[in-house]
PDB file of N, CA and C in Angstrom:
ATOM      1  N   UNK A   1       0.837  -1.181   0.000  1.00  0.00           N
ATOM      2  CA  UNK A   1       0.000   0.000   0.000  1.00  0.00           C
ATOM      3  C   UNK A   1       0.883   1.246   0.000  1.00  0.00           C
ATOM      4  N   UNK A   2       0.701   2.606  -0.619  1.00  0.00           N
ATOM      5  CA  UNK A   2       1.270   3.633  -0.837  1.00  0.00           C
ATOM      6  C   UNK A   2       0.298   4.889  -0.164  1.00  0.00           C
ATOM      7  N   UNK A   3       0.935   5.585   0.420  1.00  0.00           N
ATOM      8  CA  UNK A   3      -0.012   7.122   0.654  1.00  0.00           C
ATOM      9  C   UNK A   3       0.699   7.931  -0.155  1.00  0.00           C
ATOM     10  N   UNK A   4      -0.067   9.312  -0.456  1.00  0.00           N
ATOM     11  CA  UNK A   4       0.118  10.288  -1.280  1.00  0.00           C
ATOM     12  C   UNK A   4      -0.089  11.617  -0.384  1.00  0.00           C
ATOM     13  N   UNK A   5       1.183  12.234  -0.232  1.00  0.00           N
ATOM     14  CA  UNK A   5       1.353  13.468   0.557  1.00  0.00           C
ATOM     15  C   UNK A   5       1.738  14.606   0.277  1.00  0.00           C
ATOM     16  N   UNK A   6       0.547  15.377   0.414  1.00  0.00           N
ATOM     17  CA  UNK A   6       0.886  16.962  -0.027  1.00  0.00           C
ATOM     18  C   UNK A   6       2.290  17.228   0.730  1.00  0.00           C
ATOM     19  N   UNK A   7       3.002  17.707  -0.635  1.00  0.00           N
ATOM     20  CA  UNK A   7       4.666  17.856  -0.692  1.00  0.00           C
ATOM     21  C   UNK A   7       4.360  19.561  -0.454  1.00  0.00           C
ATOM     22  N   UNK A   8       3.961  20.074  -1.804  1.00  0.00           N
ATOM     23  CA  UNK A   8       4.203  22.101  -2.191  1.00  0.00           C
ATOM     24  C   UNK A   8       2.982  22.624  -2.856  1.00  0.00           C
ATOM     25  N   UNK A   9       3.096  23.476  -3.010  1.00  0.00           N
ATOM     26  CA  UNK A   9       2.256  23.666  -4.543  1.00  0.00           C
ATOM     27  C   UNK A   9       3.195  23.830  -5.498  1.00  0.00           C
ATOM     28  N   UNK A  10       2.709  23.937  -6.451  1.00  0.00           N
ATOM     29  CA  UNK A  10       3.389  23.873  -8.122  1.00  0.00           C
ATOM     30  C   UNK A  10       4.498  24.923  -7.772  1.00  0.00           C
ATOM     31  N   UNK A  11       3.740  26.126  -7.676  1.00  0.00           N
ATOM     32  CA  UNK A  11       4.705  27.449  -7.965  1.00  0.00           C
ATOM     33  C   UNK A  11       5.965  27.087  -7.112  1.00  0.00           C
ATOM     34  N   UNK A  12       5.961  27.045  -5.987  1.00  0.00           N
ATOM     35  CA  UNK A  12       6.984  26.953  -4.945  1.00  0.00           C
ATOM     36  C   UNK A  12       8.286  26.108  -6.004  1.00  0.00           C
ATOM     37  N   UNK A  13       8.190  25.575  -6.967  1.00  0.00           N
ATOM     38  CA  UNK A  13       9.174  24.912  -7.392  1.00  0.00           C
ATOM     39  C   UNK A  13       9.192  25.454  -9.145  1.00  0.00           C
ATOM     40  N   UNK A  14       9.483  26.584  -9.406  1.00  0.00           N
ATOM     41  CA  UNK A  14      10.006  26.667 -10.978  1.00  0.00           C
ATOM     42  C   UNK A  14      10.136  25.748 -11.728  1.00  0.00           C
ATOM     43  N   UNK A  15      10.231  25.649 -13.449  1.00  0.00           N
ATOM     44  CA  UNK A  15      10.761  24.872 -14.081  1.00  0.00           C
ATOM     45  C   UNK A  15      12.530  25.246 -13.930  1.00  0.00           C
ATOM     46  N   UNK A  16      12.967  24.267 -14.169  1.00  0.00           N
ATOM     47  CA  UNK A  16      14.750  24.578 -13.913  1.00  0.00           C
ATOM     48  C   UNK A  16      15.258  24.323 -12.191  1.00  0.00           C
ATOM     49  N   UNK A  17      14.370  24.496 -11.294  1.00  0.00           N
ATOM     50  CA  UNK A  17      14.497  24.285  -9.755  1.00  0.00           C
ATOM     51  C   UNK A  17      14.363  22.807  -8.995  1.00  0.00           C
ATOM     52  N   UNK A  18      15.277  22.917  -8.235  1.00  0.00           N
ATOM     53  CA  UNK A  18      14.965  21.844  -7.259  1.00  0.00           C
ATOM     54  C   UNK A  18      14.545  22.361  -5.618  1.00  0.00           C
ATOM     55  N   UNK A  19      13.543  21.953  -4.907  1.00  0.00           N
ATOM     56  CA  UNK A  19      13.139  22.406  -3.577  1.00  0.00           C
ATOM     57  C   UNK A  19      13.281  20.949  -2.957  1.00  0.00           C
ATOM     58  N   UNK A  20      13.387  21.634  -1.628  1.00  0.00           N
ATOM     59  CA  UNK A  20      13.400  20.305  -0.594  1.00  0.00           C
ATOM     60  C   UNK A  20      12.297  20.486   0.499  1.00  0.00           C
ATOM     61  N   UNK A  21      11.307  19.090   0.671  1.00  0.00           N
ATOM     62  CA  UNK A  21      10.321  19.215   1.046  1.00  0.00           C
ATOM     63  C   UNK A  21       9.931  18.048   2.044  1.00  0.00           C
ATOM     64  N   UNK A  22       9.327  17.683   3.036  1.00  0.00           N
ATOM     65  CA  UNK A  22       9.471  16.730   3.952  1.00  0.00           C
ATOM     66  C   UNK A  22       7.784  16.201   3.847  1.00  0.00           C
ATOM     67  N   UNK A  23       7.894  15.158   3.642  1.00  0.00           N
ATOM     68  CA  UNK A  23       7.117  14.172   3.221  1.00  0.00           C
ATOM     69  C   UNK A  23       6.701  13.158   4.430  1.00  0.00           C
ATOM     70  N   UNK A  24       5.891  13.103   4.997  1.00  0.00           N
ATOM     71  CA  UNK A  24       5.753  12.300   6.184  1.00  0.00           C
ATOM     72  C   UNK A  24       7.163  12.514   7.086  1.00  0.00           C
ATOM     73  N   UNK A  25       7.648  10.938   7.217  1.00  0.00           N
ATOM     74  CA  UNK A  25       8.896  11.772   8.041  1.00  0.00           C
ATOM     75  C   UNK A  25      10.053  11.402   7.412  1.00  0.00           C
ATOM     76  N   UNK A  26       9.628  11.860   5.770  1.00  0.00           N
ATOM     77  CA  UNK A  26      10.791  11.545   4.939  1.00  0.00           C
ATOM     78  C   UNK A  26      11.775  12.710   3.979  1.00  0.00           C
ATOM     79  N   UNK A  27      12.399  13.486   4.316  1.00  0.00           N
ATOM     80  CA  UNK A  27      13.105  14.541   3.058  1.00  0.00           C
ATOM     81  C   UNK A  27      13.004  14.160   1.269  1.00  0.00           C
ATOM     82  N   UNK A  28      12.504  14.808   0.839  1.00  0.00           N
ATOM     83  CA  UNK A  28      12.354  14.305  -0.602  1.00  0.00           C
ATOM     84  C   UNK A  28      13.039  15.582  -1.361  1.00  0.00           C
ATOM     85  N   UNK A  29      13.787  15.242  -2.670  1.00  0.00           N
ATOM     86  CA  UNK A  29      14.233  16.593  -2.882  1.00  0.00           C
ATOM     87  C   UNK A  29      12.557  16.218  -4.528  1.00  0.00           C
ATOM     88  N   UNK A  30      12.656  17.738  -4.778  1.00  0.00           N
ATOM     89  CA  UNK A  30      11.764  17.831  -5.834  1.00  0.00           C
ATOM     90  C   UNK A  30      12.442  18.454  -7.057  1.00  0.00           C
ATOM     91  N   UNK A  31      11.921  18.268  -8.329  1.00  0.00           N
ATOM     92  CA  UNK A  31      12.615  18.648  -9.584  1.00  0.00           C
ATOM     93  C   UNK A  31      11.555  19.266 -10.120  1.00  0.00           C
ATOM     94  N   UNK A  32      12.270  20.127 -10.630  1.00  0.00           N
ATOM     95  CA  UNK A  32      10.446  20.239 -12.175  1.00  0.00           C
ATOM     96  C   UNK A  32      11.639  20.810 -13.321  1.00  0.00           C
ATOM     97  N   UNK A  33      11.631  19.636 -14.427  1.00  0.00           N
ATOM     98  CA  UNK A  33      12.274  19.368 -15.581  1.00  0.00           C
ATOM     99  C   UNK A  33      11.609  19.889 -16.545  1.00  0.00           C
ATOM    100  N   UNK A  34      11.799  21.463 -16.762  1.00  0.00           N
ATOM    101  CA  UNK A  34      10.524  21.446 -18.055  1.00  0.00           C
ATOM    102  C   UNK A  34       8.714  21.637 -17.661  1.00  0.00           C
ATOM    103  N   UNK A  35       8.859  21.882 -16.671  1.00  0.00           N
ATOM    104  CA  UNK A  35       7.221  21.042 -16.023  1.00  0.00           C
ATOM    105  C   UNK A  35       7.111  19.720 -16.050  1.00  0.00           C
ATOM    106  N   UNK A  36       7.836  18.694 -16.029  1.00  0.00           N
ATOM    107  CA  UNK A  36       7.729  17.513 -15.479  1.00  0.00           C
ATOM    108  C   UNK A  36       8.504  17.273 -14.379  1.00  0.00           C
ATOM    109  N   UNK A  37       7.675  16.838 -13.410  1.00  0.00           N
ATOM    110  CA  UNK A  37       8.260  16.898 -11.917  1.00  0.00           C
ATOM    111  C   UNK A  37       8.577  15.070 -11.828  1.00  0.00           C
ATOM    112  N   UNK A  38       9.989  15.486 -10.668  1.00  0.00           N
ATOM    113  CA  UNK A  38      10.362  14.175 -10.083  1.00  0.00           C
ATOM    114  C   UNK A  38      10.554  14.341  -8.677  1.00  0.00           C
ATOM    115  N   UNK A  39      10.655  13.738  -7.888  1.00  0.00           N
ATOM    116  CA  UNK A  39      10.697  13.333  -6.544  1.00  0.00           C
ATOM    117  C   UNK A  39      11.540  12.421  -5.790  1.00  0.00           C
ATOM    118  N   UNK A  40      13.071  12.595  -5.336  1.00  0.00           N
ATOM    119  CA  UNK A  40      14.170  11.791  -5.075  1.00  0.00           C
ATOM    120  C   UNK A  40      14.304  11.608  -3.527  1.00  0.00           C
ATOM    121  N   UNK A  41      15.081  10.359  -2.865  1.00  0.00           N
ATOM    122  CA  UNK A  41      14.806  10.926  -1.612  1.00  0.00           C
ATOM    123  C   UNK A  41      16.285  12.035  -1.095  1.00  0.00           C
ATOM    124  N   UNK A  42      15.786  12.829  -0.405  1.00  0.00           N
ATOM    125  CA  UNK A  42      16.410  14.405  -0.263  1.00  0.00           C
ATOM    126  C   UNK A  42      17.615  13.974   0.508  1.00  0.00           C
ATOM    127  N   UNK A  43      17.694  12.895   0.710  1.00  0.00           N
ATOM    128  CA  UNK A  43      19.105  12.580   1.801  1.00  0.00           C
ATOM    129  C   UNK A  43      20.600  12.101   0.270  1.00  0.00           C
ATOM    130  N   UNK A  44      21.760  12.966   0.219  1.00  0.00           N
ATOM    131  CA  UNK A  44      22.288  12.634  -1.075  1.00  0.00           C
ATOM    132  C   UNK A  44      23.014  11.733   0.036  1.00  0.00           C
ATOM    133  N   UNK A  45      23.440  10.050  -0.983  1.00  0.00           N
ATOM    134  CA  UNK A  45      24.427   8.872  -0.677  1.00  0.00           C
ATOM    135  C   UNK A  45      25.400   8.537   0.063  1.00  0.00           C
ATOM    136  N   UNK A  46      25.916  10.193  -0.238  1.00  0.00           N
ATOM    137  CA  UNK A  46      27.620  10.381  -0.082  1.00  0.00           C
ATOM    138  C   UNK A  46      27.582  10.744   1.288  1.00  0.00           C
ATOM    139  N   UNK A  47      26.908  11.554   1.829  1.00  0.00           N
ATOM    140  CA  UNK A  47      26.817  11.975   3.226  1.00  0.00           C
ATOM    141  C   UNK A  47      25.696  12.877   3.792  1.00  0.00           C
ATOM    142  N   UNK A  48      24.546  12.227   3.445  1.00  0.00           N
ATOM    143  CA  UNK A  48      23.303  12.911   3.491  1.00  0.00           C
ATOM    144  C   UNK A  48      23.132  14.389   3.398  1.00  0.00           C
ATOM    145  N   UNK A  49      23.707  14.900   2.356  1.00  0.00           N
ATOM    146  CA  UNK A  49      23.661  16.287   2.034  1.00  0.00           C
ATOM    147  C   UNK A  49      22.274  16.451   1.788  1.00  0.00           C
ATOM    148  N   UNK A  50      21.967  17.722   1.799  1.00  0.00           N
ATOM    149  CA  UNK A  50      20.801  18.321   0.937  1.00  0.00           C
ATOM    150  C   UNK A  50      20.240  18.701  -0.356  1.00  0.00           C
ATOM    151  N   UNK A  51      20.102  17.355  -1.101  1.00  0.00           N
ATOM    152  CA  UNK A  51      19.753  17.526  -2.350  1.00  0.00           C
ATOM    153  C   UNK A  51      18.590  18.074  -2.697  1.00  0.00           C
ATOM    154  N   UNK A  52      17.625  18.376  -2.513  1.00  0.00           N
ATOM    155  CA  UNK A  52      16.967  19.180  -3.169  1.00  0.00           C
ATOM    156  C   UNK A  52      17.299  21.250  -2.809  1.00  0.00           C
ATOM    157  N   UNK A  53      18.125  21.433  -2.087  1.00  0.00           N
ATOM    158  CA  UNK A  53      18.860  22.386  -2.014  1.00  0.00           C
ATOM    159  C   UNK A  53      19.748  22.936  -2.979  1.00  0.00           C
ATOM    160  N   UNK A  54      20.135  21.740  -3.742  1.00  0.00           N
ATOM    161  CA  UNK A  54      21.444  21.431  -4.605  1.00  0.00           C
ATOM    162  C   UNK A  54      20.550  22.030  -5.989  1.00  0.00           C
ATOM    163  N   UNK A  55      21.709  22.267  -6.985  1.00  0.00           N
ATOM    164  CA  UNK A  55      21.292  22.882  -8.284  1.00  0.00           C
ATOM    165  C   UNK A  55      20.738  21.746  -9.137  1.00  0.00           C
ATOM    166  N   UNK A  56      20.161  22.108 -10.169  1.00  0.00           N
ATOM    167  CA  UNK A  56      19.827  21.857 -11.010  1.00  0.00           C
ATOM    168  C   UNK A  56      19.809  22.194 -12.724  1.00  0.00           C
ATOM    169  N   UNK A  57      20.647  21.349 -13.251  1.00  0.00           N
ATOM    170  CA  UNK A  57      21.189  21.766 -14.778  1.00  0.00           C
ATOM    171  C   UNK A  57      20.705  20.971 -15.775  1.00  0.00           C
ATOM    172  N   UNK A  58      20.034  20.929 -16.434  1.00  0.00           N
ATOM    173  CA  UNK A  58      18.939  19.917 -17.316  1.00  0.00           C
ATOM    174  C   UNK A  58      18.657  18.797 -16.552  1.00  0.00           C
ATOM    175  N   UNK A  59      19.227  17.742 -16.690  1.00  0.00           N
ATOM    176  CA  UNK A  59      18.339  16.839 -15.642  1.00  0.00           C
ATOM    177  C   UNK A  59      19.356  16.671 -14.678  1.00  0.00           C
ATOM    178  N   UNK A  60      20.065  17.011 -14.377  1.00  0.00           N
ATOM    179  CA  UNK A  60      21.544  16.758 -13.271  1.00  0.00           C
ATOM    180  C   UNK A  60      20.870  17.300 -12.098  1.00  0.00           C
ATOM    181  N   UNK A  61      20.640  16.810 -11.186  1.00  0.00           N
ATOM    182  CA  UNK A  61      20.559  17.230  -9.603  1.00  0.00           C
ATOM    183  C   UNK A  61      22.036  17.050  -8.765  1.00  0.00           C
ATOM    184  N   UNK A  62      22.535  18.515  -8.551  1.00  0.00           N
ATOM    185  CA  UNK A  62      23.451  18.382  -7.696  1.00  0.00           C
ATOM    186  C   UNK A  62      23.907  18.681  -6.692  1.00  0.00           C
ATOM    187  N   UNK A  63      24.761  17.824  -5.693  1.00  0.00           N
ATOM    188  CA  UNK A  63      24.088  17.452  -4.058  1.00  0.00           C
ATOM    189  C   UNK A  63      24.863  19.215  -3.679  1.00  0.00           C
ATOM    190  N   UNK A  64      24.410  20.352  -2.984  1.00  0.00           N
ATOM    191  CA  UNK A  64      25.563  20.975  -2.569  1.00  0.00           C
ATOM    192  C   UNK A  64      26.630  21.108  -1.446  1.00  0.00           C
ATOM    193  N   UNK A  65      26.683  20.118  -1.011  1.00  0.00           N
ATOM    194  CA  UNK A  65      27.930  19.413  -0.146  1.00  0.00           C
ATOM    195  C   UNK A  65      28.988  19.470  -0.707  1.00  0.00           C
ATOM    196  N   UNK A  66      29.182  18.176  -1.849  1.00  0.00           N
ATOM    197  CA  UNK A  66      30.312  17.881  -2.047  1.00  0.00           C
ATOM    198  C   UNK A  66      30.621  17.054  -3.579  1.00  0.00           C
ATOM    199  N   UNK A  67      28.880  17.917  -3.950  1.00  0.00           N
ATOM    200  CA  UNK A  67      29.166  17.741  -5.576  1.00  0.00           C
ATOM    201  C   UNK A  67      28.667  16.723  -6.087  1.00  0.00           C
ATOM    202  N   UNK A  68      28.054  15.870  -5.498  1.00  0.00           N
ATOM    203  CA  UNK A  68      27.766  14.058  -6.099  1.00  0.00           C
ATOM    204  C   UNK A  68      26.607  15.079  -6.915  1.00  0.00           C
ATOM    205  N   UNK A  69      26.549  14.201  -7.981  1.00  0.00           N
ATOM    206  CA  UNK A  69      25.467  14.312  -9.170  1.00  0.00           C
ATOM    207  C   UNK A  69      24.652  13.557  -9.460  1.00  0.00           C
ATOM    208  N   UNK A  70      23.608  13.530  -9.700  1.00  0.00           N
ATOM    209  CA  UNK A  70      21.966  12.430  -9.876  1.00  0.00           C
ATOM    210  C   UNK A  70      21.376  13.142 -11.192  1.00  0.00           C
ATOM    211  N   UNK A  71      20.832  11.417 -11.647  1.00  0.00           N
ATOM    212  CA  UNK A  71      20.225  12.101 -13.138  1.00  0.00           C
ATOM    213  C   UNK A  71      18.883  12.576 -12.072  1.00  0.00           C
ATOM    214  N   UNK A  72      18.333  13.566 -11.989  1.00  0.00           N
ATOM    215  CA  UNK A  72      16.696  13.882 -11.898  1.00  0.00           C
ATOM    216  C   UNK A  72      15.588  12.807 -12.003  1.00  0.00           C
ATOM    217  N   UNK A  73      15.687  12.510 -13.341  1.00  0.00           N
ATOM    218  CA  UNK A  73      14.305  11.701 -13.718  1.00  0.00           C
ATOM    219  C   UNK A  73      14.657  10.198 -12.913  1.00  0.00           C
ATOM    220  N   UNK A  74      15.607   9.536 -12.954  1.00  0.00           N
ATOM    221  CA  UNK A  74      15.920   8.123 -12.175  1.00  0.00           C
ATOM    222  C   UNK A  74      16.479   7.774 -11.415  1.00  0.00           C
ATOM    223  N   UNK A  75      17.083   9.215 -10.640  1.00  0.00           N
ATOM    224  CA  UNK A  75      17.863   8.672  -9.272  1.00  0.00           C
ATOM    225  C   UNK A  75      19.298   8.134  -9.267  1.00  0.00           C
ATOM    226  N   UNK A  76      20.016   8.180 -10.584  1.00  0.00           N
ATOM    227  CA  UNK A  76      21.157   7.145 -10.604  1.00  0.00           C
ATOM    228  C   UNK A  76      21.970   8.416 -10.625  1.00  0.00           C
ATOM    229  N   UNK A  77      23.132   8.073 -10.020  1.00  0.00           N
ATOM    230  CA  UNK A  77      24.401   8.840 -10.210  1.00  0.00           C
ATOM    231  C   UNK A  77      24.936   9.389 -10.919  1.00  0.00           C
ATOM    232  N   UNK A  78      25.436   9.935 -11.647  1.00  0.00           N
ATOM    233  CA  UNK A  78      26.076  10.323 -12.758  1.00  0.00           C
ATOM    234  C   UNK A  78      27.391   9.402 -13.252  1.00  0.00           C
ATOM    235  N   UNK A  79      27.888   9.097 -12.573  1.00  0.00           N
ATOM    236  CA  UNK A  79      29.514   8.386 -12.214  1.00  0.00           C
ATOM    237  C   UNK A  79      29.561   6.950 -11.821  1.00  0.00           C
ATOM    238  N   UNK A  80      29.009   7.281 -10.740  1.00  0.00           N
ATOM    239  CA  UNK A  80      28.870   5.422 -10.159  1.00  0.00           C
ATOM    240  C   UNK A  80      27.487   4.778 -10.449  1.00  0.00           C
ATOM    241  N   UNK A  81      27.577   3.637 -10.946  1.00  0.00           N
ATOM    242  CA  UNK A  81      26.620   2.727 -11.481  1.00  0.00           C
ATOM    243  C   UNK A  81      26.287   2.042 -10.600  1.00  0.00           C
ATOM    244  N   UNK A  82      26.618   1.837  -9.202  1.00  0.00           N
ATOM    245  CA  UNK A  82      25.821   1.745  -8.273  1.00  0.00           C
ATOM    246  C   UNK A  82      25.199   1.968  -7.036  1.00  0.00           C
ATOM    247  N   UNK A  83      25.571   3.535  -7.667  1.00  0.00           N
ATOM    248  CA  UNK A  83      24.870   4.381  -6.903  1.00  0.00           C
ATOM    249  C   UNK A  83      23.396   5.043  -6.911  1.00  0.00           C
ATOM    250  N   UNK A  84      22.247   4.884  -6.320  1.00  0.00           N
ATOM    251  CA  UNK A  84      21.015   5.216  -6.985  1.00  0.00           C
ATOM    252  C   UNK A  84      20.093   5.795  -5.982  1.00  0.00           C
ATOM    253  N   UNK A  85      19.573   7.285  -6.124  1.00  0.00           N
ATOM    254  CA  UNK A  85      19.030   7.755  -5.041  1.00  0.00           C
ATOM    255  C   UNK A  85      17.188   6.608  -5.106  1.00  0.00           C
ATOM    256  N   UNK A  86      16.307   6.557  -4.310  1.00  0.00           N
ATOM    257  CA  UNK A  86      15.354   6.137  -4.209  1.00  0.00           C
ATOM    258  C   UNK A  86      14.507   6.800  -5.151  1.00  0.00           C
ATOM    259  N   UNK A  87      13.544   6.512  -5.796  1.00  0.00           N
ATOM    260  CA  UNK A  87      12.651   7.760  -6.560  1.00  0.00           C
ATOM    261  C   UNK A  87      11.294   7.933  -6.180  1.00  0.00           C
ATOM    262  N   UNK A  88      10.089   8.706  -5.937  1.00  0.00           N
ATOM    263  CA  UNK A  88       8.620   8.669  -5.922  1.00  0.00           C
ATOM    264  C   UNK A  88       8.219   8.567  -6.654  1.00  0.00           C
ATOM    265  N   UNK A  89       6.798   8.579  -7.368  1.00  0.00           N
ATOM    266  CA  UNK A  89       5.459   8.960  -8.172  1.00  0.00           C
ATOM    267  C   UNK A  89       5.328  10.374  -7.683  1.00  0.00           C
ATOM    268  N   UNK A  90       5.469  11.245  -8.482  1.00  0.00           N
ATOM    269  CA  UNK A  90       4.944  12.445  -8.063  1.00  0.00           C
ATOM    270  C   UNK A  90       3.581  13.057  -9.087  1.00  0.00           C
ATOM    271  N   UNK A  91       2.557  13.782  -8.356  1.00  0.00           N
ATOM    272  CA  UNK A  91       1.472  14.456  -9.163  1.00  0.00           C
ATOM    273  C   UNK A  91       1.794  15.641  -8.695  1.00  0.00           C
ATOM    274  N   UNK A  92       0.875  16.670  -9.861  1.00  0.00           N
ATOM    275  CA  UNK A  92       0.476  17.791  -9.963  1.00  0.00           C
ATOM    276  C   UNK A  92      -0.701  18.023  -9.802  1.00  0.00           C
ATOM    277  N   UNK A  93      -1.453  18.047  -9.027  1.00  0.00           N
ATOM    278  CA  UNK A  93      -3.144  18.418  -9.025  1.00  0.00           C
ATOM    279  C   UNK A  93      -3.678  19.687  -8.720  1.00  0.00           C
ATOM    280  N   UNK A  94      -3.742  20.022  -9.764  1.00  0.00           N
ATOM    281  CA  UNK A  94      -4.792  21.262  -9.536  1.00  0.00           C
ATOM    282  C   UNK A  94      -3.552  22.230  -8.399  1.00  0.00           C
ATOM    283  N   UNK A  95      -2.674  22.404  -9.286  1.00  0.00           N
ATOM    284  CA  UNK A  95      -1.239  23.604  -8.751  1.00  0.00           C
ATOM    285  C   UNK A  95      -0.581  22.846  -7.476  1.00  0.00           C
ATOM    286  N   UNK A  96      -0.946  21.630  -7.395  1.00  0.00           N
ATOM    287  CA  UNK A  96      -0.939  20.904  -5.626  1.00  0.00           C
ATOM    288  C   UNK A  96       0.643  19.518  -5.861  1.00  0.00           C
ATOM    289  N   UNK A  97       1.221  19.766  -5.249  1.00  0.00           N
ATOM    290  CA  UNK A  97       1.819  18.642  -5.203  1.00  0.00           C
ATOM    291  C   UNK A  97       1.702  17.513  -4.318  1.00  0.00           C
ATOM    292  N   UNK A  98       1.755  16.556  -5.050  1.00  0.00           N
ATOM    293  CA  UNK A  98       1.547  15.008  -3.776  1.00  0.00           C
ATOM    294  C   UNK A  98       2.958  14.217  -4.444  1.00  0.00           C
ATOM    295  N   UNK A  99       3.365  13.467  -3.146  1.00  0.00           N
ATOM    296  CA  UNK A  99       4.577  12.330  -3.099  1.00  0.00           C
ATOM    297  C   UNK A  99       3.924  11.012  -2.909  1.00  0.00           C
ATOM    298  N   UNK A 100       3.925  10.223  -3.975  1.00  0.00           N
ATOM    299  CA  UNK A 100       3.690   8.411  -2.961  1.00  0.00           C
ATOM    300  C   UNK A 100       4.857   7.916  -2.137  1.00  0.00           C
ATOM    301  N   UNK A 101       4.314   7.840  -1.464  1.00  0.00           N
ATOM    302  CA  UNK A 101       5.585   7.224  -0.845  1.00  0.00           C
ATOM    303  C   UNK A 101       4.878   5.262   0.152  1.00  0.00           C
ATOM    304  N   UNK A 102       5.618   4.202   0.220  1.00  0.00           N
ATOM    305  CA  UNK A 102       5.276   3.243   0.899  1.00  0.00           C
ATOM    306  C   UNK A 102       4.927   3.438   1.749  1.00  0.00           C
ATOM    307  N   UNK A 103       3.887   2.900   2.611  1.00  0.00           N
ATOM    308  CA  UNK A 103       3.820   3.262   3.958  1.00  0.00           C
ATOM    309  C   UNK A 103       4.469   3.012   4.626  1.00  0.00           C
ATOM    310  N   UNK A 104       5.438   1.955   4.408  1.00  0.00           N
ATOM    311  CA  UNK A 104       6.282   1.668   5.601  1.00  0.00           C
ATOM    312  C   UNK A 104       7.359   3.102   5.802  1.00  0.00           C
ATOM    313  N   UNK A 105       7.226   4.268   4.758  1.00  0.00           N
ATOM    314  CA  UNK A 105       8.108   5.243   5.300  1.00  0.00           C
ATOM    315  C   UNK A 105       7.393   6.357   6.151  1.00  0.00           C
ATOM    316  N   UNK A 106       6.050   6.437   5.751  1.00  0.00           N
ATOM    317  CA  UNK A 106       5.360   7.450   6.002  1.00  0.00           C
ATOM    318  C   UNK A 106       4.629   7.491   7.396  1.00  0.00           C
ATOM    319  N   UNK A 107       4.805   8.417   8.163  1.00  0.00           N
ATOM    320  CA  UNK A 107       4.564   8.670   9.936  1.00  0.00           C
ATOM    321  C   UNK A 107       3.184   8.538   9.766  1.00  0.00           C
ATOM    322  N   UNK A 108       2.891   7.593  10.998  1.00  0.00           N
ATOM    323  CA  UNK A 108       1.320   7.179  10.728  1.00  0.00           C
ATOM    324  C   UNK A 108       0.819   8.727  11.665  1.00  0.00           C
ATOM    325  N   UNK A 109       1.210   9.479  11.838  1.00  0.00           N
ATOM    326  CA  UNK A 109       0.604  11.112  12.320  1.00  0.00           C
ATOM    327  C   UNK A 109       0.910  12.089  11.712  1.00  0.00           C
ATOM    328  N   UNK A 110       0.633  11.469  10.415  1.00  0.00           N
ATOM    329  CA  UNK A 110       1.010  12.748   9.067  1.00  0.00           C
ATOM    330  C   UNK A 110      -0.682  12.931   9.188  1.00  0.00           C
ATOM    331  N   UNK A 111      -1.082  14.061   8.902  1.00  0.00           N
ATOM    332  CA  UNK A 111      -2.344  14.118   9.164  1.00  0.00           C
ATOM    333  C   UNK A 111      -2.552  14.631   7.539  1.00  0.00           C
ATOM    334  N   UNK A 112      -1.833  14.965   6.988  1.00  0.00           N
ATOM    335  CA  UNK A 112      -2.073  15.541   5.367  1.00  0.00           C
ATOM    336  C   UNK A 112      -1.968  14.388   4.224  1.00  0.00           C
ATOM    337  N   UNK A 113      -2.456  13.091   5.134  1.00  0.00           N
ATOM    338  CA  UNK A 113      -1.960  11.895   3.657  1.00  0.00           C
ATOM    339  C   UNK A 113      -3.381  11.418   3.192  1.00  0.00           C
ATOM    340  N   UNK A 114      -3.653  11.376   2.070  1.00  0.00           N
ATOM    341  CA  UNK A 114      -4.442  10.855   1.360  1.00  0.00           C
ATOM    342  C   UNK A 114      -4.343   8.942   1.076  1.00  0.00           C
ATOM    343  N   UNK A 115      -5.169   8.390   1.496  1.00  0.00           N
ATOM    344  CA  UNK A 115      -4.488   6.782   1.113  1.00  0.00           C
ATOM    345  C   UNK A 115      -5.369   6.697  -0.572  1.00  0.00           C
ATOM    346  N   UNK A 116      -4.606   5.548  -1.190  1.00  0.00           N
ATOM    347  CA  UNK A 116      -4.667   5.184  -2.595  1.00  0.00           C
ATOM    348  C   UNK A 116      -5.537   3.861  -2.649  1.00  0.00           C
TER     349      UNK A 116
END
């Protein structure tokens, strides 16, 4: 089973931007590629930097710590092949953002989750 949790609204995140947004009791960084949004989890590999803090250059999400790089759309590294951030389902509804996330991540006293 998955819940779906109001992350932002649309605006809060530009096309070209990444924001960081807490999702039950999970950090997610957010993308919007163009107006297609992705949803990574916000803790970067290398040393839980703050990736959705981190820039964003066509689809490159990058951590601003200490530089590790993620494609956007799939979570994988740029460099190391087995390196791979986690990814969501993300929507846009009506200017609204929601994250799926498993339940096994999501705080059963999120009071803003919608179940699926």
């Amino acid at each position: 089973m998955a819940e779906w949790i109001h992350v932002a609204a649309a605006h809060e995140c530009p096309p070209g931007t990444a924001i960081e947004k807490l999702a039950g009791d999970r950090i997610v960084a957010i993308a919007n590629i163009d107006g297609s949004w992705h949803a990574l989890d916000g803790l970067c590999a290398h040393q839980g930097g703050p990736l959705g803090q981190g820039s964003l250059c066509g689809t490159t999400l990058t951590c601003p710590w200490h530089g590790w790089e993620y494609d956007a759309t799939t979570g994988q590294h740029c460099t190391a092949a087995n390196v791979r951030q986690q990814s969501f389902p993300i929507e846009d509804r009506d200017g609204q953002l929601f994250v799926c996330l498993p339940t096994s991540i999501v705080s059963e006293e999120d009071s803003r989750v919608e179940r699926s």
